[in-house]
PDB file of N, CA and C in Angstrom:
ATOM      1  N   UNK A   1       4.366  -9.498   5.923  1.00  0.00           N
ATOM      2  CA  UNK A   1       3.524  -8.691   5.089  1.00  0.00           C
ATOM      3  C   UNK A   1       4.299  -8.107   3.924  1.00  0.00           C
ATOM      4  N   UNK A   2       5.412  -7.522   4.233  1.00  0.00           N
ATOM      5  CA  UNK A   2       6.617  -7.185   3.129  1.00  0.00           C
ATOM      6  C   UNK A   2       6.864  -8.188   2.111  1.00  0.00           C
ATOM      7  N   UNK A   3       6.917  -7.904   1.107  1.00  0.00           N
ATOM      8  CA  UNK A   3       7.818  -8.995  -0.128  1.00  0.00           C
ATOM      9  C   UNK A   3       8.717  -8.083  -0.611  1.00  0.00           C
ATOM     10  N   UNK A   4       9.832  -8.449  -1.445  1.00  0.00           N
ATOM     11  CA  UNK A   4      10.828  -7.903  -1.907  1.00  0.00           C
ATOM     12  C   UNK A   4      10.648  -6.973  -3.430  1.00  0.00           C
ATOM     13  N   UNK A   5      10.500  -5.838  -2.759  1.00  0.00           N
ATOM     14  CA  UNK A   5      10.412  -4.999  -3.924  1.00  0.00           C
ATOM     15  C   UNK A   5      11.464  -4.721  -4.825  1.00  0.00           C
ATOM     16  N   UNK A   6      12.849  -5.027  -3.916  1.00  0.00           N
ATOM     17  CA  UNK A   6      13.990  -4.758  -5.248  1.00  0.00           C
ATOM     18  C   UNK A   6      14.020  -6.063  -6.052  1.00  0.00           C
ATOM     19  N   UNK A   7      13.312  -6.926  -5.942  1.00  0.00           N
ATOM     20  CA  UNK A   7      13.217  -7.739  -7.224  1.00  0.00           C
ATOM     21  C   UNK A   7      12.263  -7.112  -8.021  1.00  0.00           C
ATOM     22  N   UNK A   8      11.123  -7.333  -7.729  1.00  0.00           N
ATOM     23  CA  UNK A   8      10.188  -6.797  -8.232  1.00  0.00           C
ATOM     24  C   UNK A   8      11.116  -5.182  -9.707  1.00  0.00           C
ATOM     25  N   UNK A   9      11.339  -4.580  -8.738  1.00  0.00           N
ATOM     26  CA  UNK A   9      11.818  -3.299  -9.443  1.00  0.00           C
ATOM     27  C   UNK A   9      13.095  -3.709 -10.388  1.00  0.00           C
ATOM     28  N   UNK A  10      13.913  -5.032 -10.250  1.00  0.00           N
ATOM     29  CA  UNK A  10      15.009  -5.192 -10.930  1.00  0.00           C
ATOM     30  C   UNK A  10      14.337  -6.111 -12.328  1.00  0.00           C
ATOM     31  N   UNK A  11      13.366  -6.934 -12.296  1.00  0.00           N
ATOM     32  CA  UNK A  11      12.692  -7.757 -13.134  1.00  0.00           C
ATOM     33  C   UNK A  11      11.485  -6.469 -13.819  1.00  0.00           C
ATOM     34  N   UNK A  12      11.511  -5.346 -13.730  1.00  0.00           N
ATOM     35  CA  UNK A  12      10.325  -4.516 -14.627  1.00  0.00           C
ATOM     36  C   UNK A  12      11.550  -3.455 -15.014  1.00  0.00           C
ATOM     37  N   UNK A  13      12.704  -3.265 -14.642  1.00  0.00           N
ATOM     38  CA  UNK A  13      13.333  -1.912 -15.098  1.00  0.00           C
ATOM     39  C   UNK A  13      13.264  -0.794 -14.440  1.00  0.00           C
ATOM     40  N   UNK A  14      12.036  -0.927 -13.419  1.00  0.00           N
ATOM     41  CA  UNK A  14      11.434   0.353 -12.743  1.00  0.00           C
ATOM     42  C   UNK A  14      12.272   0.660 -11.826  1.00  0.00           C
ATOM     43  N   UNK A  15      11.962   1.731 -11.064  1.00  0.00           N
ATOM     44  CA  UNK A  15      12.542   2.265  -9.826  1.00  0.00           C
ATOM     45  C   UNK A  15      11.451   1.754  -8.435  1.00  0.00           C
ATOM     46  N   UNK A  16      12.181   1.666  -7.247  1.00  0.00           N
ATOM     47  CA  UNK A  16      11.629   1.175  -6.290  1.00  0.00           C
ATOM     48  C   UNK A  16      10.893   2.299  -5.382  1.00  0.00           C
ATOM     49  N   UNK A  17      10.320   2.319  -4.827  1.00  0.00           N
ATOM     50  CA  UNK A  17      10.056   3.951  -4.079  1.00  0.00           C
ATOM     51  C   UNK A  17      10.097   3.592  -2.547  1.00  0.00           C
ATOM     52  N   UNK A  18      10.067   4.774  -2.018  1.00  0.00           N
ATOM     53  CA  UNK A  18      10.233   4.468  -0.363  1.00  0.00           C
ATOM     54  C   UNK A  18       8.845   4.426   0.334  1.00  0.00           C
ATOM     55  N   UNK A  19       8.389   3.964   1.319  1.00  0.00           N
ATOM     56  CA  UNK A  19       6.854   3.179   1.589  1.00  0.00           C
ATOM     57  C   UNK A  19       7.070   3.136   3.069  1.00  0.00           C
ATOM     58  N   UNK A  20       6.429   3.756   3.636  1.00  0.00           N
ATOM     59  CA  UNK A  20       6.267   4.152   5.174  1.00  0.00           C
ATOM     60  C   UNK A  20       4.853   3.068   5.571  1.00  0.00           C
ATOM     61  N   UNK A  21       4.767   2.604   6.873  1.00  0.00           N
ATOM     62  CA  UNK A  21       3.780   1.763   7.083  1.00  0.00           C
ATOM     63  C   UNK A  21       3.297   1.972   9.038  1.00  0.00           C
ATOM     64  N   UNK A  22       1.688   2.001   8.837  1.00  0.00           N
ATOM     65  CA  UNK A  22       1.511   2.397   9.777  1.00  0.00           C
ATOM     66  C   UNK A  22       0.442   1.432  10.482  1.00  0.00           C
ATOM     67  N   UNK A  23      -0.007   1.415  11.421  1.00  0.00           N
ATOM     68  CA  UNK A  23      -0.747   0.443  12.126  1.00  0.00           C
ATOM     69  C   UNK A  23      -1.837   1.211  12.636  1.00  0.00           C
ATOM     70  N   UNK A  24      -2.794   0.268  12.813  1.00  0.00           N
ATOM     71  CA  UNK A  24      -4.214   1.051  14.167  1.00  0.00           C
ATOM     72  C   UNK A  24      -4.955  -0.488  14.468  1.00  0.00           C
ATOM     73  N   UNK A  25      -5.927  -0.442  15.214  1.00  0.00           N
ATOM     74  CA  UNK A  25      -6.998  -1.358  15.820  1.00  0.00           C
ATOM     75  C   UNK A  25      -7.892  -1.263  14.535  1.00  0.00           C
ATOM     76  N   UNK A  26      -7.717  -0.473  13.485  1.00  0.00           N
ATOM     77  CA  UNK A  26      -8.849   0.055  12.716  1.00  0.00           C
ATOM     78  C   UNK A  26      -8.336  -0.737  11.169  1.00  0.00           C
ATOM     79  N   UNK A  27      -7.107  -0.252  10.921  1.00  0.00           N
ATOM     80  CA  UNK A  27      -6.276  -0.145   9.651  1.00  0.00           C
ATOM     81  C   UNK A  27      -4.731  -0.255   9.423  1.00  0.00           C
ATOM     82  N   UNK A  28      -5.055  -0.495   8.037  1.00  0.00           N
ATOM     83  CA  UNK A  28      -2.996  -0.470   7.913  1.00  0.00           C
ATOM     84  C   UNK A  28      -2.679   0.421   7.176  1.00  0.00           C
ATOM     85  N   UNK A  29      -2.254   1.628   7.063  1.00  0.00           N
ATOM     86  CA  UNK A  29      -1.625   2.713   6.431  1.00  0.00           C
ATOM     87  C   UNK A  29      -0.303   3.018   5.615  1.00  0.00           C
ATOM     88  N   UNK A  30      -0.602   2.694   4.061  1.00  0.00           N
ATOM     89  CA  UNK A  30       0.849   2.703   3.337  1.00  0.00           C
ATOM     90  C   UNK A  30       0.891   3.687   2.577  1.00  0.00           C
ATOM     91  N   UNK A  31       2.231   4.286   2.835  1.00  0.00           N
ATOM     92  CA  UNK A  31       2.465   6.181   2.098  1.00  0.00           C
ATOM     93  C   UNK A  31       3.898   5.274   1.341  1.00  0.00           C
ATOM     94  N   UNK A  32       3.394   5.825   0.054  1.00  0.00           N
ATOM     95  CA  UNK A  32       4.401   5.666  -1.006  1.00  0.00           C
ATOM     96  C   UNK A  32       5.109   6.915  -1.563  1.00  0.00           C
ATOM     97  N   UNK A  33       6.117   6.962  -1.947  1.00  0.00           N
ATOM     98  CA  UNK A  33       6.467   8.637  -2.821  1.00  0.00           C
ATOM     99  C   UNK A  33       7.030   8.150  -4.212  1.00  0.00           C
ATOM    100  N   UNK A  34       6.130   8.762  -4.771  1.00  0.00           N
ATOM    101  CA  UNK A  34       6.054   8.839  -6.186  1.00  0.00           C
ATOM    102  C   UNK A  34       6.390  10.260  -6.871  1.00  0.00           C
ATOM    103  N   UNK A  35       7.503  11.123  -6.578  1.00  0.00           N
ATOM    104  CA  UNK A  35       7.396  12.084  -7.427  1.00  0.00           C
ATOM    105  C   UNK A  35       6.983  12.549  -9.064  1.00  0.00           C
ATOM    106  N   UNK A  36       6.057  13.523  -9.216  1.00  0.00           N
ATOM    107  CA  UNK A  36       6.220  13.647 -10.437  1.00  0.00           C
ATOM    108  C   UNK A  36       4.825  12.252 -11.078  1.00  0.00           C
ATOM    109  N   UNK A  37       4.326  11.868 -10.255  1.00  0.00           N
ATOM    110  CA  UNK A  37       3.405  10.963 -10.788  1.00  0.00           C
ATOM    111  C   UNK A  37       2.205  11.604 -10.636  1.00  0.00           C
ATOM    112  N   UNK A  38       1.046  11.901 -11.427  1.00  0.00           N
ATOM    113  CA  UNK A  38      -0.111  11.965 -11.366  1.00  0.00           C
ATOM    114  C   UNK A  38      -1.150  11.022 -10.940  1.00  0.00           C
ATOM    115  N   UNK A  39      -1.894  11.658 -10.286  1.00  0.00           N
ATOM    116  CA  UNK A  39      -3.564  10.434 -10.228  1.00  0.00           C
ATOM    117  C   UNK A  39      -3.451   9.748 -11.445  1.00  0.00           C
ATOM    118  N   UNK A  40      -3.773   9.835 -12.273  1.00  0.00           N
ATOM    119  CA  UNK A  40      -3.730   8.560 -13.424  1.00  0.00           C
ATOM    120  C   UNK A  40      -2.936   8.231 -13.767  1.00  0.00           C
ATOM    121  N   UNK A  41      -1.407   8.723 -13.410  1.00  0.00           N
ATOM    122  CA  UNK A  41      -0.070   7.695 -13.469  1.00  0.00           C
ATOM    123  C   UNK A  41      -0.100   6.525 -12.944  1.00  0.00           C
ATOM    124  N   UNK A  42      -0.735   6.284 -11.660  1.00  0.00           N
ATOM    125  CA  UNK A  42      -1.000   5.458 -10.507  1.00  0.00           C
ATOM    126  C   UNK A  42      -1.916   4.330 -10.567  1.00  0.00           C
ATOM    127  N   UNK A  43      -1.312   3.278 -10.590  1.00  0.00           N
ATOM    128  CA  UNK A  43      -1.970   1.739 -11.197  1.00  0.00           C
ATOM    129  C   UNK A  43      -2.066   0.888  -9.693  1.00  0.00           C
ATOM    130  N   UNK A  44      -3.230   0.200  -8.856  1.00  0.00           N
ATOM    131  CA  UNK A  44      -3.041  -0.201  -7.915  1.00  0.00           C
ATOM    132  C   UNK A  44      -3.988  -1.712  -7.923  1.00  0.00           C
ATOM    133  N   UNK A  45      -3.238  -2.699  -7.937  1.00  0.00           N
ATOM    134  CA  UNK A  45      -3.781  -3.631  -8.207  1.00  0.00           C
ATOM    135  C   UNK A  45      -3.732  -5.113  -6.900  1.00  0.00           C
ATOM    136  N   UNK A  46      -4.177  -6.006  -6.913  1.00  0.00           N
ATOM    137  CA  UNK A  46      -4.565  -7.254  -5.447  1.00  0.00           C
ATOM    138  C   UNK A  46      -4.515  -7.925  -6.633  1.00  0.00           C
ATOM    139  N   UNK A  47      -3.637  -9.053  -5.785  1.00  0.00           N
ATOM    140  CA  UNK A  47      -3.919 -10.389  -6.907  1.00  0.00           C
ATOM    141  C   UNK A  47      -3.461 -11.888  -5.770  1.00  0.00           C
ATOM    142  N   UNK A  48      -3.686 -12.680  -5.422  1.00  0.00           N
ATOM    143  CA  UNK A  48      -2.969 -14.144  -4.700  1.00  0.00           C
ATOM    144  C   UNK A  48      -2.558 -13.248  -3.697  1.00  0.00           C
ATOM    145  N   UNK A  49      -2.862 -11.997  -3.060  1.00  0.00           N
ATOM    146  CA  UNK A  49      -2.489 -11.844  -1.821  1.00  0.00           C
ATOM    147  C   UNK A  49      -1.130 -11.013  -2.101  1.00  0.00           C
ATOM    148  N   UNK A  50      -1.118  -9.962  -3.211  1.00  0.00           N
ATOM    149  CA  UNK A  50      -0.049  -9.450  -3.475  1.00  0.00           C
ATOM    150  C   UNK A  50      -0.522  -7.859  -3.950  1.00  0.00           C
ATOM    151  N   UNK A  51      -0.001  -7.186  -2.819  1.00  0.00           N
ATOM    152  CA  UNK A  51      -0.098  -5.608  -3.561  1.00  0.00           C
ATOM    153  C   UNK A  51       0.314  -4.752  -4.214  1.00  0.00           C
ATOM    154  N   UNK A  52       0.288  -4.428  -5.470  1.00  0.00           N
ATOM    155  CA  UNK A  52       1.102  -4.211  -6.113  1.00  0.00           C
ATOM    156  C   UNK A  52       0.648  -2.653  -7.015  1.00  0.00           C
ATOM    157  N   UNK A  53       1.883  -1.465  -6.827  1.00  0.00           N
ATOM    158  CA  UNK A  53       1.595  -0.067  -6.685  1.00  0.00           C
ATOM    159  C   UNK A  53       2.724   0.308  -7.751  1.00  0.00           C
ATOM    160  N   UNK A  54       2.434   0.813  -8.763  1.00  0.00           N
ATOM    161  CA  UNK A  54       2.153   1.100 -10.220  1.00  0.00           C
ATOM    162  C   UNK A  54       2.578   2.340 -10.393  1.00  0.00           C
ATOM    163  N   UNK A  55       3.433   3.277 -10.947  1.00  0.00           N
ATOM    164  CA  UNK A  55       3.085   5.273 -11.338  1.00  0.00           C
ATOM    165  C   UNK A  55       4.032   4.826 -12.502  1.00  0.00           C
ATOM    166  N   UNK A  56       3.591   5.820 -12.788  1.00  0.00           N
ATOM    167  CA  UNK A  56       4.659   6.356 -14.279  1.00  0.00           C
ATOM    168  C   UNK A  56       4.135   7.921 -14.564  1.00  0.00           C
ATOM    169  N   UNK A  57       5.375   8.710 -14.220  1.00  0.00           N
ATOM    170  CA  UNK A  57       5.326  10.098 -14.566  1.00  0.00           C
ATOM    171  C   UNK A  57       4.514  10.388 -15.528  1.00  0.00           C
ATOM    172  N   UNK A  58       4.502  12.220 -15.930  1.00  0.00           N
ATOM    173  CA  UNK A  58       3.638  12.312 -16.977  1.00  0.00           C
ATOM    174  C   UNK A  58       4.803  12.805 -18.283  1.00  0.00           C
ATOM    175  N   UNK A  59       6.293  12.813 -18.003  1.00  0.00           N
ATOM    176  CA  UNK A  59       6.984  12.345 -19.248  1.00  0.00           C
ATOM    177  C   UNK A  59       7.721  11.041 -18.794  1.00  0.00           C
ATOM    178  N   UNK A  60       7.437  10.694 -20.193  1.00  0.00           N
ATOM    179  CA  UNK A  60       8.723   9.174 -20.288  1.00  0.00           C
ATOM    180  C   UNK A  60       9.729   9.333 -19.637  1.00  0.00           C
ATOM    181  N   UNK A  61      10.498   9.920 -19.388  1.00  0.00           N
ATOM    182  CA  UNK A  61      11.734  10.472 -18.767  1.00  0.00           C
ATOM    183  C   UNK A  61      11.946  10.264 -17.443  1.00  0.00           C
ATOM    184  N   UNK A  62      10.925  10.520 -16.388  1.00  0.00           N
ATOM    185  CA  UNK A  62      10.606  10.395 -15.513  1.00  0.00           C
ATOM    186  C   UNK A  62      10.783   8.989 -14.570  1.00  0.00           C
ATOM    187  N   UNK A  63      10.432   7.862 -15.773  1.00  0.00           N
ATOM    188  CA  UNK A  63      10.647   6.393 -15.467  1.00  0.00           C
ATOM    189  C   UNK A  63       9.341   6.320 -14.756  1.00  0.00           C
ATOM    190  N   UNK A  64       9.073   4.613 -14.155  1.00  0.00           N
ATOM    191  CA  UNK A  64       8.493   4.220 -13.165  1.00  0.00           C
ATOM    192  C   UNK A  64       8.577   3.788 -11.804  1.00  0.00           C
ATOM    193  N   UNK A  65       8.024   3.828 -11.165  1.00  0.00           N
ATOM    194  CA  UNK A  65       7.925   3.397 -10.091  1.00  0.00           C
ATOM    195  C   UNK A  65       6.852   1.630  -9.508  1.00  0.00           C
ATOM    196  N   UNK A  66       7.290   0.980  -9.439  1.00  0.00           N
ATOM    197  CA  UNK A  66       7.017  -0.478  -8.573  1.00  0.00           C
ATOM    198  C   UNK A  66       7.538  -0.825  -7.206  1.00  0.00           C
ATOM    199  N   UNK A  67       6.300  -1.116  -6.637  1.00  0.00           N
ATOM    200  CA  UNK A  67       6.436  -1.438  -5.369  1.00  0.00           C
ATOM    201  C   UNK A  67       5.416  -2.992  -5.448  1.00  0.00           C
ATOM    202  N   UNK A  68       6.061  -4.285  -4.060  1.00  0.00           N
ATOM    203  CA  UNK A  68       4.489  -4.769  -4.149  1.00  0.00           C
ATOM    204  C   UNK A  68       5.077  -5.716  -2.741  1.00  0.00           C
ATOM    205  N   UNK A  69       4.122  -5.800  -2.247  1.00  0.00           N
ATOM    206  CA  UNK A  69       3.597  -6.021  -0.775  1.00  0.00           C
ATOM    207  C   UNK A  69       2.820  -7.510  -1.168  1.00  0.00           C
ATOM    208  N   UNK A  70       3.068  -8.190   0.422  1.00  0.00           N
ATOM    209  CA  UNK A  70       1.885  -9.350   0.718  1.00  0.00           C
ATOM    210  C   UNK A  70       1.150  -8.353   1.797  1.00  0.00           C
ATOM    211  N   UNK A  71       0.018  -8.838   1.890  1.00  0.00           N
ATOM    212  CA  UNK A  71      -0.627  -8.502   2.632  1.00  0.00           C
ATOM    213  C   UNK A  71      -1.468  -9.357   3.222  1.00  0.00           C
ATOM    214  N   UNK A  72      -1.411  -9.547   4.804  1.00  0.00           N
ATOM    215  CA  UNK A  72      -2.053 -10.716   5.478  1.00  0.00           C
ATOM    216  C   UNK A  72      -3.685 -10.513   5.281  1.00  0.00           C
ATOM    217  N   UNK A  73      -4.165 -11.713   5.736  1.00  0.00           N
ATOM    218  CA  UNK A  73      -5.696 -11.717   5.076  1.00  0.00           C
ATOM    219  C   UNK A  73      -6.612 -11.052   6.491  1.00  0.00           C
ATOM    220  N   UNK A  74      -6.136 -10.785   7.223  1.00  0.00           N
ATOM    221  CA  UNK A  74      -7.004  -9.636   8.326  1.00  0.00           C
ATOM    222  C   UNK A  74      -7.314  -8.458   8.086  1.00  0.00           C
ATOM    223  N   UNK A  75      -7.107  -7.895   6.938  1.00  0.00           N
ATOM    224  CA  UNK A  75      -7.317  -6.887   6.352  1.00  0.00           C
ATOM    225  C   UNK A  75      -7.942  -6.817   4.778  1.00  0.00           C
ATOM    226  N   UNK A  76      -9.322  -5.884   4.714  1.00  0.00           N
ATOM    227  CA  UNK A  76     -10.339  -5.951   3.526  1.00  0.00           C
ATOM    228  C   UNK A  76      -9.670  -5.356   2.281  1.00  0.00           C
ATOM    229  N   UNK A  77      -8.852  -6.157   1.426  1.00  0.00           N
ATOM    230  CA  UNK A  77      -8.124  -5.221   0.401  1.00  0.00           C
ATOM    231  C   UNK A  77      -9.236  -4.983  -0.342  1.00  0.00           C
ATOM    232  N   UNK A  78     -10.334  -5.340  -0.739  1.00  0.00           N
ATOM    233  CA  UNK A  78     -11.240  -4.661  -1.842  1.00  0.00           C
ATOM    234  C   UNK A  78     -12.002  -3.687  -1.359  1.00  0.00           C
ATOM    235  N   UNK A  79     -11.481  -3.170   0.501  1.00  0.00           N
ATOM    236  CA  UNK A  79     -12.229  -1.789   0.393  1.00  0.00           C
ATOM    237  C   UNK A  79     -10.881  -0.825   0.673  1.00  0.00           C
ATOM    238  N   UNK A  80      -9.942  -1.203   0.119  1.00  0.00           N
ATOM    239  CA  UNK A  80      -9.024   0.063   0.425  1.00  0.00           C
ATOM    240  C   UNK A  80      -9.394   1.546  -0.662  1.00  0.00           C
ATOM    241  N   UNK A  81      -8.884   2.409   0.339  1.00  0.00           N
ATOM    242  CA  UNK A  81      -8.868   3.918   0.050  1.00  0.00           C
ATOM    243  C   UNK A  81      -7.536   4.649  -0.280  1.00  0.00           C
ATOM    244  N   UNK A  82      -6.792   4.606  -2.125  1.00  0.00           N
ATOM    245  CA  UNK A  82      -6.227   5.473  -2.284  1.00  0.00           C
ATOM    246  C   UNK A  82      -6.338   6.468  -2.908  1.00  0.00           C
ATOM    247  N   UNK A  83      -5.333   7.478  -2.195  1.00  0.00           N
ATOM    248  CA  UNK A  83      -5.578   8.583  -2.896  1.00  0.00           C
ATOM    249  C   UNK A  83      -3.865   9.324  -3.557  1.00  0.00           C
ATOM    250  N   UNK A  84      -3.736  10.209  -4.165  1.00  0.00           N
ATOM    251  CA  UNK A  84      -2.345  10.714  -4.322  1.00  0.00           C
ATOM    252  C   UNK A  84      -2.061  12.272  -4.168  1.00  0.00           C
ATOM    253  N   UNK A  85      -1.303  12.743  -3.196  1.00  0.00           N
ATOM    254  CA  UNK A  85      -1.342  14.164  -2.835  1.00  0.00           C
ATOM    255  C   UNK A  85      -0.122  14.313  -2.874  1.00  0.00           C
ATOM    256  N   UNK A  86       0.358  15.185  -4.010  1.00  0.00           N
ATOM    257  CA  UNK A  86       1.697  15.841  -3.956  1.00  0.00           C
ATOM    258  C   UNK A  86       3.148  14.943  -4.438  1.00  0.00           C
ATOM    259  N   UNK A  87       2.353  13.888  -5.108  1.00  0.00           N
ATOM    260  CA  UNK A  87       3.476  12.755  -5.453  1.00  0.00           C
ATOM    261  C   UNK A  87       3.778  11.752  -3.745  1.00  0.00           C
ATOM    262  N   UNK A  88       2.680  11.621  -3.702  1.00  0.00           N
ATOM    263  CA  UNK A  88       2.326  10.989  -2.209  1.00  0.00           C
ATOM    264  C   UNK A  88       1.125  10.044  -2.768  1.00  0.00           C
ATOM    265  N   UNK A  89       1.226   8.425  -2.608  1.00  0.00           N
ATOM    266  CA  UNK A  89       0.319   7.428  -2.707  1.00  0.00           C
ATOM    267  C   UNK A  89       0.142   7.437  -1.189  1.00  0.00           C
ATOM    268  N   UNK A  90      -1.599   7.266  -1.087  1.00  0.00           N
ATOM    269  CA  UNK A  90      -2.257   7.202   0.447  1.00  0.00           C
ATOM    270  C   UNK A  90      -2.806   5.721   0.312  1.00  0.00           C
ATOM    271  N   UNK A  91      -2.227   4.868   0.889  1.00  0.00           N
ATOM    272  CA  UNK A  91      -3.630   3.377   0.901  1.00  0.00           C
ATOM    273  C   UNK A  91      -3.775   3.066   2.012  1.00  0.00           C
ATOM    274  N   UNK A  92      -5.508   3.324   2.341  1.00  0.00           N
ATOM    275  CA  UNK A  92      -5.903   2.789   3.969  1.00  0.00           C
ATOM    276  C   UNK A  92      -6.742   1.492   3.705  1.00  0.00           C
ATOM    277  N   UNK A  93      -6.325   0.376   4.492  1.00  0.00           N
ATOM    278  CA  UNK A  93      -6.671  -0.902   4.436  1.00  0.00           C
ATOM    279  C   UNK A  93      -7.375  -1.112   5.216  1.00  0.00           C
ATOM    280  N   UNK A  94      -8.885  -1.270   4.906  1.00  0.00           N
ATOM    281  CA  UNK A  94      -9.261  -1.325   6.823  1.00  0.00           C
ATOM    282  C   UNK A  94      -8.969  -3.077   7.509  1.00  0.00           C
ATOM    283  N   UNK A  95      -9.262  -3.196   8.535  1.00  0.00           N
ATOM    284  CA  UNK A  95      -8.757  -4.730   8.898  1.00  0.00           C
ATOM    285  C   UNK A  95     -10.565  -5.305   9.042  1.00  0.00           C
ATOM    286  N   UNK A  96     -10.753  -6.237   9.205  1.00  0.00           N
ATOM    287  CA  UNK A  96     -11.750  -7.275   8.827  1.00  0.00           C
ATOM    288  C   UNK A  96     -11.885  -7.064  10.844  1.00  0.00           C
ATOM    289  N   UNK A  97     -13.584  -6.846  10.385  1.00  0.00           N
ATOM    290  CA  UNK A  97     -14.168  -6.551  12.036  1.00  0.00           C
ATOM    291  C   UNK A  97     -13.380  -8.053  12.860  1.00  0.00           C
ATOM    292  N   UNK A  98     -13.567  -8.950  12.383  1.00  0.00           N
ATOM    293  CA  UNK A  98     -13.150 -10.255  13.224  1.00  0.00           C
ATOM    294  C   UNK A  98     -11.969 -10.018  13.583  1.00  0.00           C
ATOM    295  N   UNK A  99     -10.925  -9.479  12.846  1.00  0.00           N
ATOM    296  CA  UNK A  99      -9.646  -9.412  13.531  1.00  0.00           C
ATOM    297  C   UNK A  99      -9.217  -7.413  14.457  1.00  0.00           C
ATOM    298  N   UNK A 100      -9.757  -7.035  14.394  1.00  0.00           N
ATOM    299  CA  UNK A 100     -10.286  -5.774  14.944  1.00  0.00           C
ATOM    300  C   UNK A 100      -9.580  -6.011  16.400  1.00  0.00           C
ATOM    301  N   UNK A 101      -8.857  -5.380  17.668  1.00  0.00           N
ATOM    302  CA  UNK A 101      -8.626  -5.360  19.073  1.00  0.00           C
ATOM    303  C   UNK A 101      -9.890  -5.822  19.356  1.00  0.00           C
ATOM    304  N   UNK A 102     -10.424  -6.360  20.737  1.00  0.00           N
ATOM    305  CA  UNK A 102     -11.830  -5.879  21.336  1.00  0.00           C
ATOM    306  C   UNK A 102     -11.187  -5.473  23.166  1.00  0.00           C
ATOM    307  N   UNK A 103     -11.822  -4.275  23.389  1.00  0.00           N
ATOM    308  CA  UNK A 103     -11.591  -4.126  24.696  1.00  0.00           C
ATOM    309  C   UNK A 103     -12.376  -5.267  25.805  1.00  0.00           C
ATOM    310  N   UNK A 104     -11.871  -5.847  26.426  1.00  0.00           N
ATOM    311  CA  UNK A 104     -12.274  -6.923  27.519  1.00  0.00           C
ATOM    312  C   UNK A 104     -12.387  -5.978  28.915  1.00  0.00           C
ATOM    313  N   UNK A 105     -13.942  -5.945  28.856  1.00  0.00           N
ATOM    314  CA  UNK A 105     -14.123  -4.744  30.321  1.00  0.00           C
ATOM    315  C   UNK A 105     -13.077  -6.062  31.582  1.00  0.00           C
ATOM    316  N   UNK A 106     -12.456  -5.542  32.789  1.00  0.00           N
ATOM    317  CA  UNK A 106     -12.043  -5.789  33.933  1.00  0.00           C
ATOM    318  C   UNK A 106     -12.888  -5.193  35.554  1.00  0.00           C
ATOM    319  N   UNK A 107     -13.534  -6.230  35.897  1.00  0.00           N
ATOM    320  CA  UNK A 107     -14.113  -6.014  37.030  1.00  0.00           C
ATOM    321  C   UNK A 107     -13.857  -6.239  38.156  1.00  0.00           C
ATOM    322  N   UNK A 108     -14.165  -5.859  39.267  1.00  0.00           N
ATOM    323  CA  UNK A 108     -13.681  -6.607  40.452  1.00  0.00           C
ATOM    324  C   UNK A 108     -14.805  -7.659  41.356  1.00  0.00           C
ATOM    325  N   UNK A 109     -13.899  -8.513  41.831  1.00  0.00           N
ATOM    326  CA  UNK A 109     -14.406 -10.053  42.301  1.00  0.00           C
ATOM    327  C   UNK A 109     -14.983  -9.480  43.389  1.00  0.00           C
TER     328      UNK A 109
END
């Protein structure tokens, strides 16, 4: 699911940021830190299966930030949910009902 962000960040000039990743039966949960970036600093774009997470402070000075991810196809990227709190990128991915756990009840014979 990972691709190599220090290329990514060495081919734009940008800075790389640190990206925590979380799991559920439900979703995939990626926390980015972006200090110093605003909601509309924050560019978040899907393309060939590539996620790719965008800021630029609100002075030049500040620099940018690039990150970018594959992301397997069990999960609905055109309904993800981000948000940015505190120089904190939130993206919840939900996963595609078909690939979802299902509990298998166990009975006795």
């Amino acid at each position: 699911m990972l691709n190599s962000s220090k290329q990514c960040a060495q081919l734009s000039g940008s800075r790389s940021m640190k990206a925590d990743f979380y799991t559920s039966d439900e979703s995939l949960m990626v926390l980015l830190d972006m200090p110093g970036v605003p909601q509309d600093g924050v560019n978040v774009t899907y393309q060939d299966g590539r996620l790719v997470i965008e800021g630029t402070g609100l002075r030049g000075d500040q620099g940018t930030y690039r990150r970018a991810f594959r992301v397997s196809e069990k999960y609905e990227v055109n309904r993800t949910i981000a948000t940015v709190d505190h120089g904190v990128v939130r993206l919840e991915i939900p996963k595609h009902a078909d690939a979802k756990a299902v509990r298998i009840p166990v009975n006795t014979a």
